[in-house]
Protein backbone atom coordinates (compact mmCIF):
# COMPACT_ATOMS: atom_id res chain seq x y z
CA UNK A 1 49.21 3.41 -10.85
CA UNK A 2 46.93 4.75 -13.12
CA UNK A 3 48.27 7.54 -15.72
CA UNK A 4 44.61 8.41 -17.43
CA UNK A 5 41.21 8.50 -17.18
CA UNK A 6 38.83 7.65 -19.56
CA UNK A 7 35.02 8.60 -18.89
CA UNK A 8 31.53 8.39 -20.71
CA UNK A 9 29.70 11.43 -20.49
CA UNK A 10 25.30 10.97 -20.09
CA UNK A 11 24.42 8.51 -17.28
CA UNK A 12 27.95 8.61 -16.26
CA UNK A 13 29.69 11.87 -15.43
CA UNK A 14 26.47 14.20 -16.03
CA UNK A 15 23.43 14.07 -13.47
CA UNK A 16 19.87 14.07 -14.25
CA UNK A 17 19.97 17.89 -15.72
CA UNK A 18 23.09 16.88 -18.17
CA UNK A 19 25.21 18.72 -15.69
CA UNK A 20 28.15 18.21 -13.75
CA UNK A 21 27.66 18.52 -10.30
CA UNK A 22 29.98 20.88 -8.42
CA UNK A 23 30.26 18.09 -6.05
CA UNK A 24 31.53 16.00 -8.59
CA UNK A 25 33.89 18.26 -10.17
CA UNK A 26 35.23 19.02 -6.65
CA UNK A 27 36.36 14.94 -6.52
CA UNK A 28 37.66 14.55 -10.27
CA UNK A 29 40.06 17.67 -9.95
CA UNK A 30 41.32 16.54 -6.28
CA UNK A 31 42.34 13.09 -7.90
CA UNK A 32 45.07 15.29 -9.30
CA UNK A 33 44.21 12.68 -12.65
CA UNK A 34 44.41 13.64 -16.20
CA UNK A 35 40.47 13.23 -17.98
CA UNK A 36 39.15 12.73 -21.26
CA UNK A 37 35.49 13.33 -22.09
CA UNK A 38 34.59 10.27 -23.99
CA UNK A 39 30.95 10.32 -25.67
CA UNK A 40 28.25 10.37 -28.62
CA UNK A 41 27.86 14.52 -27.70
CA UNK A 42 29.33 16.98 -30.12
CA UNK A 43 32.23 19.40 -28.81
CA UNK A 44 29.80 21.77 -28.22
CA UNK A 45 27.62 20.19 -25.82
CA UNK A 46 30.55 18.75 -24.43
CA UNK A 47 32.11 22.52 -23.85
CA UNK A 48 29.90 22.76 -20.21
CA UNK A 49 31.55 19.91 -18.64
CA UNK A 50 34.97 20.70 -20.19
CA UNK A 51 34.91 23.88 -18.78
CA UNK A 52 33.79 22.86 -15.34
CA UNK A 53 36.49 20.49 -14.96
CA UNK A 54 39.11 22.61 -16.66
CA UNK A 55 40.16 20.31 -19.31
CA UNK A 56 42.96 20.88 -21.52
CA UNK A 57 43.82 17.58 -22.86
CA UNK A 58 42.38 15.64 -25.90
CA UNK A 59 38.82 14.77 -25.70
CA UNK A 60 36.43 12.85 -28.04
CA UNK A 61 33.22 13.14 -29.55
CA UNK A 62 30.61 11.89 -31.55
CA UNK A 63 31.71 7.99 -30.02
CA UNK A 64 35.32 8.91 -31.72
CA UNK A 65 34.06 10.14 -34.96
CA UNK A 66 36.23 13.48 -33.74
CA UNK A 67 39.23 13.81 -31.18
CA UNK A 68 40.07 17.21 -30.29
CA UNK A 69 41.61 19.65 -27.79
CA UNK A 70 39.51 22.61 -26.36
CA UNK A 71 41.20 25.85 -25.70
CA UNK A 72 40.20 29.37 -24.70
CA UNK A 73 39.68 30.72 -28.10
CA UNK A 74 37.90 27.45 -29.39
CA UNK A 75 38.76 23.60 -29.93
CA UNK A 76 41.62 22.44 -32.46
CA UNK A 77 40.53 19.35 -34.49
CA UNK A 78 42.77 16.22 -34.37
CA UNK A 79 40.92 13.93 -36.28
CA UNK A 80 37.77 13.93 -37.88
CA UNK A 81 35.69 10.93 -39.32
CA UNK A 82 32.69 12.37 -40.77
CA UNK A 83 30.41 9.40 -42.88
CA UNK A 84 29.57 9.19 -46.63
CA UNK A 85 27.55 12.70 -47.45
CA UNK A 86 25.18 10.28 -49.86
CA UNK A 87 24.40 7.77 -47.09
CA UNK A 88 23.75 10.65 -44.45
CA UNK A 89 21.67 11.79 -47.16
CA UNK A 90 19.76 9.14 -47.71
CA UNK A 91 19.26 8.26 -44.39
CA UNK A 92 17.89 11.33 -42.91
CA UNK A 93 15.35 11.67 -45.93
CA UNK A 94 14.39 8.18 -45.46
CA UNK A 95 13.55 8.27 -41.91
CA UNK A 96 11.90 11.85 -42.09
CA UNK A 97 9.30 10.05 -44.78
CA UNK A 98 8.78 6.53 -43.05
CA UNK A 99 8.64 7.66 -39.47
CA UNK A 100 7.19 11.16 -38.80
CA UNK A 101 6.90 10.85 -35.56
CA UNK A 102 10.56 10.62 -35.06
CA UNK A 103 13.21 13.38 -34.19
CA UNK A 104 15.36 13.64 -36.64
CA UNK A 105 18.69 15.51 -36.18
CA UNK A 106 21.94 15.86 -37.22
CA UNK A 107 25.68 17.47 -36.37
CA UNK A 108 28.34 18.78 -39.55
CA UNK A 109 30.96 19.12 -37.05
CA UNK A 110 30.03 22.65 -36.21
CA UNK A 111 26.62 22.96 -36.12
CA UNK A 112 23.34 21.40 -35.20
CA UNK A 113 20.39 21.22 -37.58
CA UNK A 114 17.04 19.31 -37.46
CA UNK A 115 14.13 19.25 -39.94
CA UNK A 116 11.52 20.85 -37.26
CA UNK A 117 10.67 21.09 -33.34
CA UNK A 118 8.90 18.25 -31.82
CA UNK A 119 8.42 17.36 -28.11
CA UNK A 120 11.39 14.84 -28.35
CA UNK A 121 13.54 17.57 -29.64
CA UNK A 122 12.49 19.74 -27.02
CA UNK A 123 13.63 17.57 -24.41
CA UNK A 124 17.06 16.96 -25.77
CA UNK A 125 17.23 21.04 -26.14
CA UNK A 126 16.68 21.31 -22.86
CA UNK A 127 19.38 18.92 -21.18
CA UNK A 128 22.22 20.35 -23.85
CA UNK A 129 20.99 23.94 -23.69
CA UNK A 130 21.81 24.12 -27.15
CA UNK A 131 19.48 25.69 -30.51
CA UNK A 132 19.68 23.39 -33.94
CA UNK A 133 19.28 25.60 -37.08
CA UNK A 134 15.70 24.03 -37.99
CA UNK A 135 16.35 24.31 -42.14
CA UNK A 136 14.98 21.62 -44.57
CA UNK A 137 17.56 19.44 -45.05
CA UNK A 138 17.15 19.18 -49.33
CA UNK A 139 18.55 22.69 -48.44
CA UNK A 140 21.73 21.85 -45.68
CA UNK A 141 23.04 19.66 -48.22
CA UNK A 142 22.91 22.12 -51.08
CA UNK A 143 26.71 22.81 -49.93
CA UNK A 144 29.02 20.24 -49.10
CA UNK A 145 28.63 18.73 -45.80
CA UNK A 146 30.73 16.54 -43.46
CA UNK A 147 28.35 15.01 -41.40
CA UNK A 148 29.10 13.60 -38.04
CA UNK A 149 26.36 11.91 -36.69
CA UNK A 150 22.72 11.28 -37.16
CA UNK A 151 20.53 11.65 -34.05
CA UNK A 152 16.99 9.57 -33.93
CA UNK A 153 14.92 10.15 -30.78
CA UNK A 154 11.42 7.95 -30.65
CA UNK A 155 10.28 7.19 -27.10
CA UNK A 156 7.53 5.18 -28.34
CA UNK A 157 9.15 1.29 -28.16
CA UNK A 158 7.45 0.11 -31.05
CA UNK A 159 8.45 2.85 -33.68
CA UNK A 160 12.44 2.51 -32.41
CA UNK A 161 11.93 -1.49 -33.15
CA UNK A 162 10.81 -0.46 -36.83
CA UNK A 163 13.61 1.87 -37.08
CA UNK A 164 16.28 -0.81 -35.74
CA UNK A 165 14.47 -2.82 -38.57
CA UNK A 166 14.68 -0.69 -40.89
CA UNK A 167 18.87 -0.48 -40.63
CA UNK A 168 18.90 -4.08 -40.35
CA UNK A 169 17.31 -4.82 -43.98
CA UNK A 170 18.87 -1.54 -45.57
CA UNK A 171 22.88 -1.36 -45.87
CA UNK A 172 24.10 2.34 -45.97
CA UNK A 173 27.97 2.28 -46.90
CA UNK A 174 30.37 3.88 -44.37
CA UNK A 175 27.64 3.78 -41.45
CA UNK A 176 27.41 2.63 -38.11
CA UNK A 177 24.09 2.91 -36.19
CA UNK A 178 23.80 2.54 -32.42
CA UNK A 179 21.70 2.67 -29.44
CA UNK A 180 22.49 5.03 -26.17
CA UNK A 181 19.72 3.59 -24.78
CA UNK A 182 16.04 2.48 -25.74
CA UNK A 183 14.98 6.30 -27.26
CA UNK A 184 17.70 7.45 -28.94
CA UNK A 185 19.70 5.65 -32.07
CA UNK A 186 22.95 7.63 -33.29
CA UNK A 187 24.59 7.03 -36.82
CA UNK A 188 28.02 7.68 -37.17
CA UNK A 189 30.70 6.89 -39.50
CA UNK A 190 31.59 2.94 -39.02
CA UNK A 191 35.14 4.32 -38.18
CA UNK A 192 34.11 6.02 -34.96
CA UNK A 193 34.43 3.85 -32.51
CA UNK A 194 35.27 4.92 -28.78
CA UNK A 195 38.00 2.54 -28.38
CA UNK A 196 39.68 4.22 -31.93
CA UNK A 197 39.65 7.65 -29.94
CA UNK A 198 41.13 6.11 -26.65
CA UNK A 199 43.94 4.91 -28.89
CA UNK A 200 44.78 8.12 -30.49
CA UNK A 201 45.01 9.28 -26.86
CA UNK A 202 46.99 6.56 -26.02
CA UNK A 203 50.00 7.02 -28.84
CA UNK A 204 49.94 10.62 -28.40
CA UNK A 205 50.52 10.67 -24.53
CA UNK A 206 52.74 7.59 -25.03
CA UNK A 207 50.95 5.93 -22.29
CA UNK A 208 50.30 1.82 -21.98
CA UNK A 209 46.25 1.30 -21.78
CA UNK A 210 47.11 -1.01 -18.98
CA UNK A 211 48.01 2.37 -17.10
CA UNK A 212 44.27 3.98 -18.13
CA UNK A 213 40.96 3.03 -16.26
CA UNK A 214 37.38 4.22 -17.97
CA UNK A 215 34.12 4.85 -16.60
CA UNK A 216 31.06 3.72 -18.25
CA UNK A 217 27.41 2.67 -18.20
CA UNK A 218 26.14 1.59 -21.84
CA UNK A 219 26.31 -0.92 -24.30
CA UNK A 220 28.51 1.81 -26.53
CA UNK A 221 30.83 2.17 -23.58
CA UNK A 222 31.94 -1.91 -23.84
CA UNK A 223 34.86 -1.26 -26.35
CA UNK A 224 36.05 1.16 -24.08
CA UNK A 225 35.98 -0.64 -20.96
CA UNK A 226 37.14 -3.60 -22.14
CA UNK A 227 40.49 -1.95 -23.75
CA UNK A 228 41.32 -0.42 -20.07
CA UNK A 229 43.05 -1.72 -17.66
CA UNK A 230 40.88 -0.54 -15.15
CA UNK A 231 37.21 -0.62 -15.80
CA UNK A 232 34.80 1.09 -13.60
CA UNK A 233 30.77 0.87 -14.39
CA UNK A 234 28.32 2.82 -12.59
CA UNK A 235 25.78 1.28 -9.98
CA UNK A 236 23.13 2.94 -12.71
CA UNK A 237 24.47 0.25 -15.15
CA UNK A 238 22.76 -2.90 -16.47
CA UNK A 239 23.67 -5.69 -14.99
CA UNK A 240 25.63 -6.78 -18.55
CA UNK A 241 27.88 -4.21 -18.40
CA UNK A 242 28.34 -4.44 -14.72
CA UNK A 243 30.03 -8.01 -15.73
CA UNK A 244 33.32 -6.30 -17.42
CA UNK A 245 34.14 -3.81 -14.19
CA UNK A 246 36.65 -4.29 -11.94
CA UNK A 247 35.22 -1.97 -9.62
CA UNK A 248 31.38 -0.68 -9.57
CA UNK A 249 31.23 2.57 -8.55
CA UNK A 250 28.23 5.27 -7.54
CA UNK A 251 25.97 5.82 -9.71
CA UNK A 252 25.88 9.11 -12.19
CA UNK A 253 23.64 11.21 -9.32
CA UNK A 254 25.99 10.27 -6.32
CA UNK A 255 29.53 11.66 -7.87
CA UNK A 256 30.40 8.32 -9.40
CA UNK A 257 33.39 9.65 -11.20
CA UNK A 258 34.38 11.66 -8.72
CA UNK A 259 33.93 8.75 -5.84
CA UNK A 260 35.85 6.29 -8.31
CA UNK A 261 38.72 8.47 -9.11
CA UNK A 262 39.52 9.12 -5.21
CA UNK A 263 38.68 5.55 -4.49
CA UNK A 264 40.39 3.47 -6.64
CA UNK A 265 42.37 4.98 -8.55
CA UNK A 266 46.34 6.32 -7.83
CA UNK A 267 48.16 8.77 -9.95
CA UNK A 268 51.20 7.65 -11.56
CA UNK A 269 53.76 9.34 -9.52
């Protein structure tokens, strides 16, 4: 019986817009199963899908930098792990000078800024439906800052390979970098960690994670789906991370959640 249910957010609950469909929705709320929202998004661009299921429990962000529970009024924070304000620092004036043609943006918990608009940028606009304050960012950090994550976007192959090169020879205390998939490369605190939010959840529902399942389709999403005791990866998954699931679900554009939670999953009665 199965008493929560963990699930990643892009390429796993969201479609192709960033969306959930209603169709989807429609099969997660029927499975009469308690949800957390589980991903690399900040509360805010989580807030779309939260309010389409009608979430009220404890969800986490920025890959568990942040656990907190949404209400009408706003969200109330649980726990926040924002990284070293000197390393953030560093590392967004770094990459802004050795690699101009990638986006560089970055989340203080609240709000969204980035140095300038570029067609990357644009195209992560446009699935979150969200505005960053464009502002220099000598001038963000004029006041303190808790910074949650770092967002690099590069579609060119050979630029991201410098940039994963670039974190490999330089060592940023209190840092974690890591891939969503080939474009993108989010830095976090080296606290957050998916499976650290799924624990909090865990002690504070008093539940046994043998009782949870998760639904995933990254390399980020391991941690979680190997602490479960249910695992369920999408059909849109690599073949690596199709090795850990129990079940294999539909993918992300045919209700995968949704199809998983009224497939193989009970609610603990």
């Amino acid at each position: 019986m199965t008493a929560w249910v963990f699930t990643d957010m892009d390429g796993t609950l969201l479609d192709e817009t960033g969306r959930v469909r209603a169709s989807n929705a429609e099969k997660i709320k029927a499975s009469g199963l308690p949800l957390t929202l589980v991903s690399a998004r900040s509360p805010k661009e989580m807030q779309e899908a939260i309010t389409a299921l009608d979430l009220q429990g404890p969800q986490i962000a920025y890959n568990g930098g942040m656990i907190f529970e949404p209400h009408k009024t706003g969200r109330t924070v649980l726990s926040a792990l924002p990284m070293p304000t000197e390393s953030a620092k560093q590392i967004i004036g770094e990459i802004i000078a050795r690699f101009p043609s990638t986006s560089v943006s970055y989340y203080d918990g609240a709000d969204w800024y980035a140095e300038r608009m570029d067609d990357n940028l644009r195209g992560e606009i446009a699935v979150s439906r969200l505005m960053p304050t464009f502002q220099p960012y000598q001038e963000v950090f004029e006041r303190p800052r808790q910074i949650m994550k770092i967002m690099l976007i590069d579609f060119d192959a050979g630029v991201m390979a410098q940039i994963h090169d670039f974190f490999a020879a330089h060592e940023f205390p209190g840092v974690n970098a890591r891939s969503s998939n080939a474009a993108w490369l989010e830095i976090t605190s080296a606290e957050a960690e998916k499976s650290r939010g799924i624990q909090h959840v865990l002690d504070q529902e008093h539940i046994d994670a043998r009782d949870t399942a998760a639904f995933g389709d990254g390399q980020n999403d391991l941690p979680m789906l190997t602490m479960v005791g249910t695992p369920i990866v999408m059909a849109n998954a690599a073949p690596a991370i199709k090795q850990v699931a129990k079940y294999i679900t539909k993918s992300n554009l045919e209700d995968g959640v949704g199809y998983g939670m009224l497939h193989y999953l009970k609610p603990s009665k």
